[in-house]
N, C-alpha and C. Protein backbone atom coordinates (compact mmCIF):
# COMPACT_ATOMS: atom_id res chain seq x y z
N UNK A 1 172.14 84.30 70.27
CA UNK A 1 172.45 84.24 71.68
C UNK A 1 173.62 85.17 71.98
N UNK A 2 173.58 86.16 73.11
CA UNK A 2 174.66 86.70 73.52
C UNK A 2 175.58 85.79 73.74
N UNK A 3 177.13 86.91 73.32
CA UNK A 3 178.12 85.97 74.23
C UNK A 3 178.38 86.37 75.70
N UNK A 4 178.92 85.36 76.64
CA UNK A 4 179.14 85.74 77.83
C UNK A 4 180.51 86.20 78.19
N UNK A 5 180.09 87.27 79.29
CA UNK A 5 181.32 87.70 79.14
C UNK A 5 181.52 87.85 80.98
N UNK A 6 183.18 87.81 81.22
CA UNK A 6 183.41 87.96 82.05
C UNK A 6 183.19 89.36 83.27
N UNK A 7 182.84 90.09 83.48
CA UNK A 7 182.50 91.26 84.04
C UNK A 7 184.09 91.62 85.12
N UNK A 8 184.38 90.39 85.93
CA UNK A 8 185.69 91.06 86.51
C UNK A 8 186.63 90.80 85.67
N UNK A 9 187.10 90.53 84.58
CA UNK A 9 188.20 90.61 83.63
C UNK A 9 187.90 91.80 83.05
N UNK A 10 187.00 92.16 82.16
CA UNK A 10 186.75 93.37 81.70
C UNK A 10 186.85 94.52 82.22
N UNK A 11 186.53 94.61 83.70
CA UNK A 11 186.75 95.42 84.64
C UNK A 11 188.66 96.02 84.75
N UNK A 12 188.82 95.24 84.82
CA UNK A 12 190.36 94.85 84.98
C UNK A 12 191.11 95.12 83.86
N UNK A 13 190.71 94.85 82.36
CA UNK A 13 191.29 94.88 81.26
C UNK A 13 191.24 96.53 81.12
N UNK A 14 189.75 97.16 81.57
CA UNK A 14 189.85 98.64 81.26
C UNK A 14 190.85 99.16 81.76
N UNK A 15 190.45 98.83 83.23
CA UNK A 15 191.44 99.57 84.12
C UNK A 15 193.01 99.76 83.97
N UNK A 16 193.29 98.31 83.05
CA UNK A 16 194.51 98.34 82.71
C UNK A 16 194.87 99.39 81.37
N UNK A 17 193.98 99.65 80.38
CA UNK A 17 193.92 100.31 79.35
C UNK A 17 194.13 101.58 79.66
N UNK A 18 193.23 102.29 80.72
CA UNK A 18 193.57 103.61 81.13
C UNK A 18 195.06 103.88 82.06
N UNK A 19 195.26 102.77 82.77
CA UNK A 19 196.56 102.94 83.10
C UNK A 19 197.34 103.38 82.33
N UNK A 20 197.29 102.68 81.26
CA UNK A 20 198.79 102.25 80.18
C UNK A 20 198.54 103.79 79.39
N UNK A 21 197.52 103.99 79.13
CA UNK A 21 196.79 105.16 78.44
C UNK A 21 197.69 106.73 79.45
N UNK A 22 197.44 106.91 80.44
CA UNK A 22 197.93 108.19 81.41
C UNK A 22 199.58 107.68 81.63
N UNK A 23 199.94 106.43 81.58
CA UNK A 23 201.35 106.62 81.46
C UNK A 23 201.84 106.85 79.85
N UNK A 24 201.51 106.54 79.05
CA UNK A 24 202.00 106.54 77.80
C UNK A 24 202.22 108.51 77.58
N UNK A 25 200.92 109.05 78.04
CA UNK A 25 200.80 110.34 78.23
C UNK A 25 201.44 111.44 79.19
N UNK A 26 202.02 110.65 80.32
CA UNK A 26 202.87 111.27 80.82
C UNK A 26 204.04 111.20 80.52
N UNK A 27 204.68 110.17 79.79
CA UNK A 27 206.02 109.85 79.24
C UNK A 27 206.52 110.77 78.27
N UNK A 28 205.24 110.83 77.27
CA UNK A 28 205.30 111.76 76.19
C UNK A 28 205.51 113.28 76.61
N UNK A 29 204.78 113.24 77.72
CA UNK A 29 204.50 114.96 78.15
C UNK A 29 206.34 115.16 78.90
N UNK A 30 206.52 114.13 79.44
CA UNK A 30 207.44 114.88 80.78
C UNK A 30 208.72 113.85 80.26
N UNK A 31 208.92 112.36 79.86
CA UNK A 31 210.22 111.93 79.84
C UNK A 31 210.99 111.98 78.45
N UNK A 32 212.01 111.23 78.78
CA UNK A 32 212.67 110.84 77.73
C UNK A 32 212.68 109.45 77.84
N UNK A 33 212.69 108.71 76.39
CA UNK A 33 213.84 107.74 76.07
C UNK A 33 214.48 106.95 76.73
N UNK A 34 214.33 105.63 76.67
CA UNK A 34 215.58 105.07 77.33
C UNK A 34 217.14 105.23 76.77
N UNK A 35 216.86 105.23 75.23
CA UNK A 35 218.01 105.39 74.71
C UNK A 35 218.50 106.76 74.77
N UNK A 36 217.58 108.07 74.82
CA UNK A 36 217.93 109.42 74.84
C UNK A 36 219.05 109.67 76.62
N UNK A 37 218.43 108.71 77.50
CA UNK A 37 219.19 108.43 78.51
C UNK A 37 220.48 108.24 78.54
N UNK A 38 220.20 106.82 77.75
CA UNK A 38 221.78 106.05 77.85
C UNK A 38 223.13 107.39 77.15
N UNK A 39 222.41 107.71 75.91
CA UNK A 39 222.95 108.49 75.39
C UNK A 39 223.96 109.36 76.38
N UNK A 40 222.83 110.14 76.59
CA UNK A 40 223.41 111.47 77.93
C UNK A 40 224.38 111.09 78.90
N UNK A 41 224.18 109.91 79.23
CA UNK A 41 224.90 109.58 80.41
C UNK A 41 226.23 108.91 79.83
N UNK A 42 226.48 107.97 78.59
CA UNK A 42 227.25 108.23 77.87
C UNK A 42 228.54 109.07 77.35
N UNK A 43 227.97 110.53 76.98
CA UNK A 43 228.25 111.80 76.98
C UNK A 43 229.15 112.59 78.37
N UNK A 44 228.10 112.28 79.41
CA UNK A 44 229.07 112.76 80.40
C UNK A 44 229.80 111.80 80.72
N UNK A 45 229.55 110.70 81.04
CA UNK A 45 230.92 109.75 81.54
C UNK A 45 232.21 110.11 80.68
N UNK A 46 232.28 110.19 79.31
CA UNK A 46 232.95 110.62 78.12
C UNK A 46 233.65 111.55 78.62
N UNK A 47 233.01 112.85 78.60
CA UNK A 47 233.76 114.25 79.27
C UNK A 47 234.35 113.80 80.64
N UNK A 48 233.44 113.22 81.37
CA UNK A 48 234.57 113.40 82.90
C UNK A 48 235.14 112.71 82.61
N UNK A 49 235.92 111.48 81.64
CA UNK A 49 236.93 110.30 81.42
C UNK A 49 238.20 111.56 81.03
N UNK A 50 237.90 112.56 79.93
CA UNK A 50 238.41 113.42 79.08
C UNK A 50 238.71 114.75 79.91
N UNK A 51 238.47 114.97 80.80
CA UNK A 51 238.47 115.95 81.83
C UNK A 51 239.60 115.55 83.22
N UNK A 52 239.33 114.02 83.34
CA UNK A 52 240.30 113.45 84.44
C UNK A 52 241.47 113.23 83.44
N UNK A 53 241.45 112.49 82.18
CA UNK A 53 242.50 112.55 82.11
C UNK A 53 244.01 113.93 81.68
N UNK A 54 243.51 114.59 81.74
CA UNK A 54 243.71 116.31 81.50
C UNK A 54 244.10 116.86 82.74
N UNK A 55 243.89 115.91 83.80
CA UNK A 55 244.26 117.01 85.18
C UNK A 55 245.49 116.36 85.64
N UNK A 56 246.31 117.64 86.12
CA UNK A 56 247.47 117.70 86.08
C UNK A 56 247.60 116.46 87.75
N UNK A 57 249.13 115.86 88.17
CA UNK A 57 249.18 115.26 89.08
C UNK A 57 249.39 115.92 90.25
N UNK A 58 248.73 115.44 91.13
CA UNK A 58 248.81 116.00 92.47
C UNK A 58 247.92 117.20 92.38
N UNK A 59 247.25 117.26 91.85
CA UNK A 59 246.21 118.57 92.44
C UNK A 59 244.65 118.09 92.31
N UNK A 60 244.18 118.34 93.19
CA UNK A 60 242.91 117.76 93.19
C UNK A 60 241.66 119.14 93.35
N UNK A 61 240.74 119.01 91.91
CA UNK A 61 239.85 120.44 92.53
C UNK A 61 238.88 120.20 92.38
């Protein structure tokens, strides 16, 4: 005996598969990282902390 199967779940499950599928593929193609993020942003907060504290008083540029 076949098993039965749901037709709008399956529907739905694909649809979700190709979703996840063209984002996984655009992430790869075009982003970064969450951590490659944090990193960077990290980095500059760092320098401008290291940059403000370096500037002389009373002058603002």
């Amino acid at each position: 005996m076949a098993e039965i199967v749901n037709l709008r779940q399956v529907r739905k499950a694909r649809a979700r598969d190709d979703k996840r599928a063209a984002a996984d593929e655009n992430a790869a193609r075009h982003g970064r990282s969450k951590a490659l993020k944090a990193l960077e942003k990290a980095r500059n907060d760092r320098a401008e902390a290291t940059l403000d504290a370096h500037r002389l008083d009373g002058r603002e540029e």
